[in-house]
Every structure is written in structure tokens, then in C-alpha cells.
C-alpha atoms as a PDB file:
ATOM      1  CA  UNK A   1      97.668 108.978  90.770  1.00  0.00           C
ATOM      2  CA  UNK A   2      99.086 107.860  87.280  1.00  0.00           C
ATOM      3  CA  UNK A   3      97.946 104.875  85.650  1.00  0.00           C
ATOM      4  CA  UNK A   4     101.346 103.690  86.421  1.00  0.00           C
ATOM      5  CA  UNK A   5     100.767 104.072  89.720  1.00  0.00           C
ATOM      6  CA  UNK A   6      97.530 102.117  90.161  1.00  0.00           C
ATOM      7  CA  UNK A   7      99.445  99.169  87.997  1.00  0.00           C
ATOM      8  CA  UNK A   8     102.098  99.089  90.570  1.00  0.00           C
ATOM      9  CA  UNK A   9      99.304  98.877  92.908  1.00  0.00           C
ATOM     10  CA  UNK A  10      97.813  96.092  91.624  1.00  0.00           C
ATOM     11  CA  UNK A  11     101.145  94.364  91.020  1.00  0.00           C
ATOM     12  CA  UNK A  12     101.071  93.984  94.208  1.00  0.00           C
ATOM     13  CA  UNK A  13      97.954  92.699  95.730  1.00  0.00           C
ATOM     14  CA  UNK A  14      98.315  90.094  92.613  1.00  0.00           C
ATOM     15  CA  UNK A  15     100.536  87.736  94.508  1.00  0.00           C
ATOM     16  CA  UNK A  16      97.830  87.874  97.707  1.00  0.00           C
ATOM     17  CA  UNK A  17      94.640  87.501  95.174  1.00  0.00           C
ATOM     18  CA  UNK A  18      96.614  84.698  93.513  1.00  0.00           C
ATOM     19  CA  UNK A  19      97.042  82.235  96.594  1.00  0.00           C
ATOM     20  CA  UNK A  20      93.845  83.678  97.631  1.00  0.00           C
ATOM     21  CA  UNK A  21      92.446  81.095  95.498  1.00  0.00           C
ATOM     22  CA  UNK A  22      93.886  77.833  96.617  1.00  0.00           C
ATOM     23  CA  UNK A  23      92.909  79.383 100.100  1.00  0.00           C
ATOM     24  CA  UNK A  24      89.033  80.236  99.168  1.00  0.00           C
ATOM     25  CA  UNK A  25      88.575  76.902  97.387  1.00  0.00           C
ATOM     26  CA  UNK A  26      90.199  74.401 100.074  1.00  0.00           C
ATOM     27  CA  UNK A  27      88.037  72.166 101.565  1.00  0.00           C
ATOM     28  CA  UNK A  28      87.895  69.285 104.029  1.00  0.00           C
ATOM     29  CA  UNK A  29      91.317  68.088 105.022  1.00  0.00           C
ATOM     30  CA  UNK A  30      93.139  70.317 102.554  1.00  0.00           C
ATOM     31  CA  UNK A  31      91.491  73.633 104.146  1.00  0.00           C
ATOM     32  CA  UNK A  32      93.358  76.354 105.031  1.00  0.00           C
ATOM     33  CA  UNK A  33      94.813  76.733 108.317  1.00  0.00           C
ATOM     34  CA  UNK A  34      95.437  80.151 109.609  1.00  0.00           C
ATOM     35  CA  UNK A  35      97.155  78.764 112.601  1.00  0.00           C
ATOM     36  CA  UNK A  36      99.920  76.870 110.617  1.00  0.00           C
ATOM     37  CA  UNK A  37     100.227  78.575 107.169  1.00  0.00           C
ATOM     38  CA  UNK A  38     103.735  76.755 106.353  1.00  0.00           C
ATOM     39  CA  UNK A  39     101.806  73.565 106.771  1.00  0.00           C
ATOM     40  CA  UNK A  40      98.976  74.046 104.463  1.00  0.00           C
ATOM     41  CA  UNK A  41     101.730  75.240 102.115  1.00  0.00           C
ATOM     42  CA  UNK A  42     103.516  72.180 102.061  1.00  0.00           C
ATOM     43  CA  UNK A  43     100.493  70.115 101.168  1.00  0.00           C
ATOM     44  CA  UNK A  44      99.365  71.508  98.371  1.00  0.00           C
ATOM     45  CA  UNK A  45      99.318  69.353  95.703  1.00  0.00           C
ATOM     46  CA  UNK A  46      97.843  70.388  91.628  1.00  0.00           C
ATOM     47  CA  UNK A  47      96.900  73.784  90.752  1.00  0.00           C
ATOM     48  CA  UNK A  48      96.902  75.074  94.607  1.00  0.00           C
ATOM     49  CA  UNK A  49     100.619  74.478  95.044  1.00  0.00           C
ATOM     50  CA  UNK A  50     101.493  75.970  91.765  1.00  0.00           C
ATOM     51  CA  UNK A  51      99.324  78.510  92.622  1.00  0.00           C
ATOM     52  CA  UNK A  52     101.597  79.023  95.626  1.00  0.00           C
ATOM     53  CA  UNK A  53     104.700  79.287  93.386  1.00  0.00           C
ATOM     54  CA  UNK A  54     102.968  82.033  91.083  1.00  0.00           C
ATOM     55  CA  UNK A  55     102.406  83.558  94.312  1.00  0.00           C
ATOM     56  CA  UNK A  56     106.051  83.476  95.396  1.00  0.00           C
ATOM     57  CA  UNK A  57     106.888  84.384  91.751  1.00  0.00           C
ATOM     58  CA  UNK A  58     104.813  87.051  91.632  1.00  0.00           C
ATOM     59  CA  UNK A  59     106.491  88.503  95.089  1.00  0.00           C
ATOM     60  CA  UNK A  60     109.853  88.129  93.180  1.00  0.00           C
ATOM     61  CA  UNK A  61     108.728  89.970  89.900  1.00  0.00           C
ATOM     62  CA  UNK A  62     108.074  93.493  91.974  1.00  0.00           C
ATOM     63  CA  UNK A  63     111.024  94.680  93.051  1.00  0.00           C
ATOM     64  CA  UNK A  64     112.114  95.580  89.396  1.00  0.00           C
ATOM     65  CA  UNK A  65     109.242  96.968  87.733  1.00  0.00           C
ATOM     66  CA  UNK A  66     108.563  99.035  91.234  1.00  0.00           C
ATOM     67  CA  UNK A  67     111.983 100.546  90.408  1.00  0.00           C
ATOM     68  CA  UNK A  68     110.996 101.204  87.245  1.00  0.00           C
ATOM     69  CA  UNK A  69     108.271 102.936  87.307  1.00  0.00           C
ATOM     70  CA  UNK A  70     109.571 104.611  89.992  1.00  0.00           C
ATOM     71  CA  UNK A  71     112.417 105.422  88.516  1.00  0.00           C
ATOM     72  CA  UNK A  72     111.044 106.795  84.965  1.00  0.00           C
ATOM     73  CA  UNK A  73     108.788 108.913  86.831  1.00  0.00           C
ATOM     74  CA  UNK A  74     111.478 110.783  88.382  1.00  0.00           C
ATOM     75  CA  UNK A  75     112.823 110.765  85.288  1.00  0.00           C
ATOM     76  CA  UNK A  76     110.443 112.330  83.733  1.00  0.00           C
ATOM     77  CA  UNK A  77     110.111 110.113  80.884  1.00  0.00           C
ATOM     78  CA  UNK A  78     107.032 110.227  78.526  1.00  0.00           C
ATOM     79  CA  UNK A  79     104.152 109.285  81.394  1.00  0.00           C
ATOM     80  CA  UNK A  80     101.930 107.585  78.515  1.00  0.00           C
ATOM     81  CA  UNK A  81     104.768 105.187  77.559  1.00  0.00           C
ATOM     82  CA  UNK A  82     105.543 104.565  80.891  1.00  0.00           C
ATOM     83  CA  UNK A  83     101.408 103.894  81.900  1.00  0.00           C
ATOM     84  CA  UNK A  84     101.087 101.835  78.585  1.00  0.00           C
ATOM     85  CA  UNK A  85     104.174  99.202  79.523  1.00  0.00           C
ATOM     86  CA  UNK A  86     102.922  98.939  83.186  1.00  0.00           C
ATOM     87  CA  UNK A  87      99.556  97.946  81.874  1.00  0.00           C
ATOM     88  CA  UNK A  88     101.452  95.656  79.453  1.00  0.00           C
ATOM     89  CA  UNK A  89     102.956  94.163  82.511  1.00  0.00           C
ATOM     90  CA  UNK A  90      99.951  93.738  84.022  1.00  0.00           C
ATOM     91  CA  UNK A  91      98.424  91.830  81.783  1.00  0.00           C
ATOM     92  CA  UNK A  92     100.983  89.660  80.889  1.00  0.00           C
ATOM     93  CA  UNK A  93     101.632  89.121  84.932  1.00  0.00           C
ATOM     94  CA  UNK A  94      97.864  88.057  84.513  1.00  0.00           C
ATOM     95  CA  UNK A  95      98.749  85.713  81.622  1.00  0.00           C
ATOM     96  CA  UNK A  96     101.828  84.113  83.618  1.00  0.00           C
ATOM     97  CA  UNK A  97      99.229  83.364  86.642  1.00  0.00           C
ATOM     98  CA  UNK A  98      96.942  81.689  83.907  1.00  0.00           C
ATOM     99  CA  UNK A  99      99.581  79.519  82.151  1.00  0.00           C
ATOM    100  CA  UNK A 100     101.225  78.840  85.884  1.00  0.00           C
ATOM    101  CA  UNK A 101      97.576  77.658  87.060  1.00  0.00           C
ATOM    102  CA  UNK A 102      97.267  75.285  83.818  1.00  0.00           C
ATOM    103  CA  UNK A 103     100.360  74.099  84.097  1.00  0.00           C
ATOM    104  CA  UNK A 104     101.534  75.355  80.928  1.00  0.00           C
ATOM    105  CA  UNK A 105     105.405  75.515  81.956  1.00  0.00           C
ATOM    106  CA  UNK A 106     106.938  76.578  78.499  1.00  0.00           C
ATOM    107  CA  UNK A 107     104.074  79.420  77.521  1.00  0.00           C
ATOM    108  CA  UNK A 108     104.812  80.465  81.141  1.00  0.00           C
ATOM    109  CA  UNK A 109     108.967  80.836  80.896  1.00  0.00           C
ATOM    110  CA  UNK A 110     107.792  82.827  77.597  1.00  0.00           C
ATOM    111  CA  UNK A 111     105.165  84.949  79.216  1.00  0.00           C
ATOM    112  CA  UNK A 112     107.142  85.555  82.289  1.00  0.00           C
ATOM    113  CA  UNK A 113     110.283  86.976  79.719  1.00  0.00           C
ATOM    114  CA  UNK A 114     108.145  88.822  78.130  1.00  0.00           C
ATOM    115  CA  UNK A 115     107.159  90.307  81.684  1.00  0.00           C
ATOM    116  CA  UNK A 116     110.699  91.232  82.144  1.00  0.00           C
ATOM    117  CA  UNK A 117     111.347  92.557  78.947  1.00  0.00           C
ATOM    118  CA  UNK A 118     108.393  94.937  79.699  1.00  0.00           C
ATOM    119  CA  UNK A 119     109.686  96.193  82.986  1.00  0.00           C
ATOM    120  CA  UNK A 120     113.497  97.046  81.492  1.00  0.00           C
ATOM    121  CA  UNK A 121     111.957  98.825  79.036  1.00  0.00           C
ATOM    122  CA  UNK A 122     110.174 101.205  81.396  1.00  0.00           C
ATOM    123  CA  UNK A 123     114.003 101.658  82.968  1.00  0.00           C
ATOM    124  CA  UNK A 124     114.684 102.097  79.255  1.00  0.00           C
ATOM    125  CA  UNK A 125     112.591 105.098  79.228  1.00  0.00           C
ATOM    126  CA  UNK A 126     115.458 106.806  81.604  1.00  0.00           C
END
């Protein structure tokens, strides 16, 4: 499996491991319920409910750099280009959780272009 491959991978468990945290750390009143999910989710409040919307982001983000990495593997572009950008998506998918969880809204909208950016330029590679 290509480098590539295991970034896609983790791409998408990130959205999971992200909410993961509001889950793990809820306590009390504000603990998670399994039985009514769309109810804890609509009382999150701070960090856990933007922690939700990274979450949902996150979700939204994979459909295009799935494609392409899928898409400049079958087209046989230069594999080490391709494996550096998805780990260049990676992290900055790891920055935008950061700056989403501190609440840093501009940094984010620039972190999250740049996450764009990196995934059209994989399609670039075609």
C-alpha cells in the first residue's frame, strides 16, 4: 500500500478520532448518549461543538482528495509527488482540527485553503 494510500486512510478515521474527543471527555450531564446521538450533538457548547463541526468538515473535505489520489494513481503520475501532497494534506487537515478546536476561525479558513489547494494539486498531477 502507497503512502498515499495509508493518508487516505487516515483521512478518514480523522473525522471519527476528532469527535471522539468531545465524546471521551464528556462528563456528567453533558455525557455522551449512545441512545440519542442527535441530542448530545445539539448540546454541545465550546470546543466539543466545534469539535463536531471539524468533524462534519472533515467528512466534507474527503470526497476530493479521495478522487485525487485515486485518480493520479491511475494516472500514473510521479507516486512520490503524489505520497508527499497527501502527507501535506494530512498535516494541514491536522492543523485545521487544531485551529477549529482553539477557535482560531481566520488561521482555520487559511489552513483549510491551503488543504484544498493541496488536494487539486494531486488532480494536477493528471
Amino acid at each position: 500500500m502507497t503512502i498515499a494510500n495509508w493518508c487516505v486512510m487516515i483521512a478518514c478515521l480523522l473525522p471519527t478520532a476528532t469527535v471522539g474527543l468531545a465524546k471521551l471527555t464528556s462528563r456528567g450531564a453533558e455525557a455522551y448518549n449512545n441512545k440519542r446521538p442527535r441530542e448530545w450533538v445539539s448540546g454541545l457548547t465550546g470546543w466539543k461543538a466545534r469539535a463536531n463541526a471539524a468533524q462534519l468538515n472533515g467528512f466534507e473535505a474527503l470526497p476530493l482528495f479521495i478522487a485525487a489520489v485515486v485518480l493520479a494513481q491511475q494516472a500514473h503520475a510521479d507516486q512520490g509527488s503524489i505520497d508527499q501532497l497527501a502527507m501535506a494534506f494530512i498535516v494541514a487537515r491536522l492543523v485545521y482540527i487544531a485551529m477549529y478546536l482553539a477557535n482560531q476561525h481566520v488561521l482555520r479558513t487559511l489552513v483549510w485553503i491551503g488543504g484544498a489547494a493541496i488536494s487539486i494539486a494531486i488532480l494536477a498531477l493528471t
